[in-house]
C-alpha atoms as a PDB file:
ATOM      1  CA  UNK A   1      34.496  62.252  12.079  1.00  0.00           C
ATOM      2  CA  UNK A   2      31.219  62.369   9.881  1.00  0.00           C
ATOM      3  CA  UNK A   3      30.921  62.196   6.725  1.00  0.00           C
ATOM      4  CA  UNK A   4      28.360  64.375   4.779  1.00  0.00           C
ATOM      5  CA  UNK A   5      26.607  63.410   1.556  1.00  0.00           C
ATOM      6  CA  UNK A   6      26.835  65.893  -1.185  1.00  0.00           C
ATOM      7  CA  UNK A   7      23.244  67.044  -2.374  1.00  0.00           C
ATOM      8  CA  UNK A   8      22.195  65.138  -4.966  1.00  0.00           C
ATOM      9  CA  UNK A   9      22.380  67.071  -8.533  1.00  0.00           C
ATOM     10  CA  UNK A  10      19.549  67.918 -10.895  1.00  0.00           C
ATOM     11  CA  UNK A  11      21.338  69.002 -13.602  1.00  0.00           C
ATOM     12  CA  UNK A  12      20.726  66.483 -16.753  1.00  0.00           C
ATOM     13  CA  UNK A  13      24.015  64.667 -18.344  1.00  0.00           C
ATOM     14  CA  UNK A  14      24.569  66.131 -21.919  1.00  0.00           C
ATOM     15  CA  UNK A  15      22.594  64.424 -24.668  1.00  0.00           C
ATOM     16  CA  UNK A  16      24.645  63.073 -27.807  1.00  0.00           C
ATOM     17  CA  UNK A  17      22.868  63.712 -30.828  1.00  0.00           C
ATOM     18  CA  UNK A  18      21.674  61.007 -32.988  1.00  0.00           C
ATOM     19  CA  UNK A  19      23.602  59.613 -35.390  1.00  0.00           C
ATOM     20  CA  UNK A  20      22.389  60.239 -39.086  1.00  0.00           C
ATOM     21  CA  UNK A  21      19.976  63.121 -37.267  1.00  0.00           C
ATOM     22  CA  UNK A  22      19.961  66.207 -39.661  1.00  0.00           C
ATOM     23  CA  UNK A  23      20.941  69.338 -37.691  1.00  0.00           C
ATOM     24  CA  UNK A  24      18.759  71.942 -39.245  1.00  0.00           C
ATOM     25  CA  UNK A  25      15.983  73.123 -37.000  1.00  0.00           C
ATOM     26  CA  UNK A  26      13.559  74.926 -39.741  1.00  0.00           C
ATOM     27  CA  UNK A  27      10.499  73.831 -41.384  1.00  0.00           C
ATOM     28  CA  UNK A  28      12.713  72.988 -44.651  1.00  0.00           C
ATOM     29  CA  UNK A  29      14.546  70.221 -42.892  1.00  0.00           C
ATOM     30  CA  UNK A  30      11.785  68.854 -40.667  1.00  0.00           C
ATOM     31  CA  UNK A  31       9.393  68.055 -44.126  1.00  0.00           C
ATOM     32  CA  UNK A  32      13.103  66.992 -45.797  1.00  0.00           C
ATOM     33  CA  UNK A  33      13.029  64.069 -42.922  1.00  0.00           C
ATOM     34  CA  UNK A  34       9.531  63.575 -42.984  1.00  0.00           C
ATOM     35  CA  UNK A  35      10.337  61.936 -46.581  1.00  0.00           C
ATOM     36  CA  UNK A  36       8.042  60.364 -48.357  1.00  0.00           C
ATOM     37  CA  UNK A  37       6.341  57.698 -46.007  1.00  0.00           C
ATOM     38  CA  UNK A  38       4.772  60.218 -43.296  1.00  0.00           C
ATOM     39  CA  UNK A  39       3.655  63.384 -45.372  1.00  0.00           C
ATOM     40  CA  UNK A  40       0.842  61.444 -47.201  1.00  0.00           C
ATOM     41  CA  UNK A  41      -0.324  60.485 -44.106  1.00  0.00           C
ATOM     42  CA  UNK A  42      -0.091  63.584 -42.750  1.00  0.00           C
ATOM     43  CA  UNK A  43      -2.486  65.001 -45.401  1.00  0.00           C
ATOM     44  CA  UNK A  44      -4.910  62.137 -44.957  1.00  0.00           C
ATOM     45  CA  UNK A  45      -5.020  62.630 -41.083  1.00  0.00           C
ATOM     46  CA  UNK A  46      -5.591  66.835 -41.853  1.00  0.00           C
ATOM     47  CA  UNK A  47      -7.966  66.698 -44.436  1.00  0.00           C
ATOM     48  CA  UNK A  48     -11.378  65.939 -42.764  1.00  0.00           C
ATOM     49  CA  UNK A  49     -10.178  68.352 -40.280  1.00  0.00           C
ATOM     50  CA  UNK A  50      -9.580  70.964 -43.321  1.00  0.00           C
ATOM     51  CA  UNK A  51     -12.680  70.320 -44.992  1.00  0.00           C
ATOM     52  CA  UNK A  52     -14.735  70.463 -42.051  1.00  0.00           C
ATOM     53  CA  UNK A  53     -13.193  73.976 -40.974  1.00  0.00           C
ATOM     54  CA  UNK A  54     -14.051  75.582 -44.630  1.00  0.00           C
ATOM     55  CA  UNK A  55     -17.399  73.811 -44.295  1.00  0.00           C
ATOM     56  CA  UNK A  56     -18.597  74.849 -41.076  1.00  0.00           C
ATOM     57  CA  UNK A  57     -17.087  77.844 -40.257  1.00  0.00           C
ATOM     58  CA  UNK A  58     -14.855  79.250 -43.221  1.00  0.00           C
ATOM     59  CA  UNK A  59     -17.569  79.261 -45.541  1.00  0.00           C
ATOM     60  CA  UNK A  60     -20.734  80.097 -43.206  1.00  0.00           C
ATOM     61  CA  UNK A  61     -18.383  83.333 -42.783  1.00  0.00           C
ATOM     62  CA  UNK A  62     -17.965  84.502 -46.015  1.00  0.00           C
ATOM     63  CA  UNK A  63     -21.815  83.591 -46.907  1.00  0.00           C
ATOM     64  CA  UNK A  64     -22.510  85.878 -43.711  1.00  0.00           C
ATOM     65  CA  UNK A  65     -20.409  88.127 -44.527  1.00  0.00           C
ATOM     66  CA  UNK A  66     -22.144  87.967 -48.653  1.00  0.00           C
ATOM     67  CA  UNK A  67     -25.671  88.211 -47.215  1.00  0.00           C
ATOM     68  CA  UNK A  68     -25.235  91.107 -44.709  1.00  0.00           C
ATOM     69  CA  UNK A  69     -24.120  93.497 -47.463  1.00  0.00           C
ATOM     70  CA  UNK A  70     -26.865  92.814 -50.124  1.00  0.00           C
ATOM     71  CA  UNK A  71     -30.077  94.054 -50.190  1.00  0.00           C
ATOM     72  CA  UNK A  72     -33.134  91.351 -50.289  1.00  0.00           C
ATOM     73  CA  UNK A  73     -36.564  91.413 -52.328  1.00  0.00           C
ATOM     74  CA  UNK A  74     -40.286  89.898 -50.711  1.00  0.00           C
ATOM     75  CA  UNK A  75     -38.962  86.363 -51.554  1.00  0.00           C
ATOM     76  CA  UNK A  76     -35.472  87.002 -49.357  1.00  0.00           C
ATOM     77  CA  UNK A  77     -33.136  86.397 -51.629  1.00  0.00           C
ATOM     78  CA  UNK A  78     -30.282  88.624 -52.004  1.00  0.00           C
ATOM     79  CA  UNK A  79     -30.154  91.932 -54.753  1.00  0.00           C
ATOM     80  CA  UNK A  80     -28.519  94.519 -54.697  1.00  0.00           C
ATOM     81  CA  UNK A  81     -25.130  95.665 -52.883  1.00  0.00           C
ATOM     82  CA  UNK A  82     -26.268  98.196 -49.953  1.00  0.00           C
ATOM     83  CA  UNK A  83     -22.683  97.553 -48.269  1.00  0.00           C
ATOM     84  CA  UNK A  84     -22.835  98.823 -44.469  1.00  0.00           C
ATOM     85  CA  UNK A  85     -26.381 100.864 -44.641  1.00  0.00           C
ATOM     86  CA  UNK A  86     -27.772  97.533 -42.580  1.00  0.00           C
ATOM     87  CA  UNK A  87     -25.678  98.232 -39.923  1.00  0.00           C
ATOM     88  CA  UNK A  88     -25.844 101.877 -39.609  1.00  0.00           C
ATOM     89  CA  UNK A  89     -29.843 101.289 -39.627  1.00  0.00           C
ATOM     90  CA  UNK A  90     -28.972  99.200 -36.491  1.00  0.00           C
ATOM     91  CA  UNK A  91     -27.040 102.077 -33.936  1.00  0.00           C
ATOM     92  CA  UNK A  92     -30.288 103.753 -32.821  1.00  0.00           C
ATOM     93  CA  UNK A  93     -30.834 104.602 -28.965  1.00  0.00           C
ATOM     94  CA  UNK A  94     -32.903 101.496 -29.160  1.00  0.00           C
ATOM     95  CA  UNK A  95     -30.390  99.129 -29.956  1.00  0.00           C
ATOM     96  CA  UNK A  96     -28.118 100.242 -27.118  1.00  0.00           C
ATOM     97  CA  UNK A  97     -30.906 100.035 -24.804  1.00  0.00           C
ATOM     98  CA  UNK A  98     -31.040  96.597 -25.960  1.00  0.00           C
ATOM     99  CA  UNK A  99     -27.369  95.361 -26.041  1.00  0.00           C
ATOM    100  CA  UNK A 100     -27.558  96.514 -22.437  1.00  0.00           C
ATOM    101  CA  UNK A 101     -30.227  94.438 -21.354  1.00  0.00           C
ATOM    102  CA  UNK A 102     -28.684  91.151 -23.314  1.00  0.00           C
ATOM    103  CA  UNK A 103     -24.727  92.298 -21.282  1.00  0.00           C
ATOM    104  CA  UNK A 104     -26.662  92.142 -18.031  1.00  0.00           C
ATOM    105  CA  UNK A 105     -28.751  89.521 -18.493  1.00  0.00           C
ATOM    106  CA  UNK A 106     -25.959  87.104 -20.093  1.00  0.00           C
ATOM    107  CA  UNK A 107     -23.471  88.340 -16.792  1.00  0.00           C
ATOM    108  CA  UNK A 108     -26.705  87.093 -14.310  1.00  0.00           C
ATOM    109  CA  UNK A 109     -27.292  84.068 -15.796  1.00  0.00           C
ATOM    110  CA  UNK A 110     -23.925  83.418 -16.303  1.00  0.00           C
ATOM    111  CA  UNK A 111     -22.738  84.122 -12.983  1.00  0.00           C
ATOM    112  CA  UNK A 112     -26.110  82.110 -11.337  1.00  0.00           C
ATOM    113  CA  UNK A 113     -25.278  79.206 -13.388  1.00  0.00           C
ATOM    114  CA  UNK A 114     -21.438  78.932 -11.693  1.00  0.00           C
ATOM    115  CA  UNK A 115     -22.268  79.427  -8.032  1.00  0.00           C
ATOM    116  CA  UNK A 116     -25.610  77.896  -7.326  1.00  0.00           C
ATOM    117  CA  UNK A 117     -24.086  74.628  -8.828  1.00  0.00           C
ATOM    118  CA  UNK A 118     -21.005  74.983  -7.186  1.00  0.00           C
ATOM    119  CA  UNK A 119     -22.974  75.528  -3.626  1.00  0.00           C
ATOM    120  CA  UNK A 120     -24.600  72.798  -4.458  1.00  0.00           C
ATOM    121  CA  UNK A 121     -21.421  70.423  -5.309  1.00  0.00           C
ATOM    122  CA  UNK A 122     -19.593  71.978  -1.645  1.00  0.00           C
ATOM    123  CA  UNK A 123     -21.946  70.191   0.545  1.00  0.00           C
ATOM    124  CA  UNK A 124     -21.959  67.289  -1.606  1.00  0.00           C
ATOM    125  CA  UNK A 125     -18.224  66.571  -1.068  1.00  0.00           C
ATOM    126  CA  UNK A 126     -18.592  67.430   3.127  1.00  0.00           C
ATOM    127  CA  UNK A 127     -19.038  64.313   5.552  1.00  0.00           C
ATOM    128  CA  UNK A 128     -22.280  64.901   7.302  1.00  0.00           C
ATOM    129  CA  UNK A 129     -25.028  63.534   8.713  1.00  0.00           C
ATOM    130  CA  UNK A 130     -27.504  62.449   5.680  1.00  0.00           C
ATOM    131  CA  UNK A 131     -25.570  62.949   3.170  1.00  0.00           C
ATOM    132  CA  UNK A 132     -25.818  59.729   1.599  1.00  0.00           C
ATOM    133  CA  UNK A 133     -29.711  60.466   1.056  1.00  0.00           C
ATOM    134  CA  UNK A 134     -28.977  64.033  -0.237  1.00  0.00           C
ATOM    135  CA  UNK A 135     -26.920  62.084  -2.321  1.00  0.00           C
ATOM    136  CA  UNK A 136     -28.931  59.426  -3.507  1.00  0.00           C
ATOM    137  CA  UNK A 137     -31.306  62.236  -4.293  1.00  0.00           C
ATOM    138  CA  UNK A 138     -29.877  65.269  -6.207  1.00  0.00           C
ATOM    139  CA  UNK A 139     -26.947  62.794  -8.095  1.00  0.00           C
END
């Protein structure tokens, strides 16, 4: 008579929780067991990222944002409020004409600039004769 070997199983023997572990899952209890040790550290690790999201983008947004709804004299700096006039100066026939061309030129060399590289990088990875001077060439 043989004996058969049952499959082997994959399901994962239940974890005890940790003793002392807090139960809650919210936010609440997850800063409650950071305590006081890790949270100062977590704002020291965050803020250069912080500051250098309001600097560089948060703030060139709003100044954007500022600038495109003011009027401007000969010198360029900004007047008077004109709100959206700027933009409804900009939808002429022209300006579709021209969002067309920049859509179908950005698709073109978009496209070009994926395949010819990656025709290029096929060959390279094929064993054939002279490869190692096409090689030695184009890498």
């Amino acid at each position: 008579m043989t004996r058969h070997a049952s499959p082997p199983s994959t399901a994962a023997p239940p974890v005890e929780p940790v003793p002392g572990a807090e139960s809650g899952t919210g936010s609440r209890s997850y800063l409650r067991r950071l305590g006081g040790r890790e949270l100062p550290l977590a704002v020291v690790f965050l803020a250069p990222a912080v500051l250098g999201l309001g600097l560089f983008v948060i703030f060139p947004l709003f100044q954007a944002v500022f600038l495109a709804t003011r009027g401007s004299d000969i010198i360029g700096s900004p007047t008077r409020y004109v709100g959206l006039r700027h933009f409804a100066e900009l939808l002429t026939p022209e300006f579709g004409q021209v969002l067309w061309h920049t859509l179908a030129f950005t698709l073109i060399v978009v496209v070009a600039g994926v395949l010819l590289p990656l025709a290029l990088a096929v060959p390279l990875s094929q064993r054939l004769p002279g490869m190692r001077v096409f090689r030695s060439l184009f890498t």
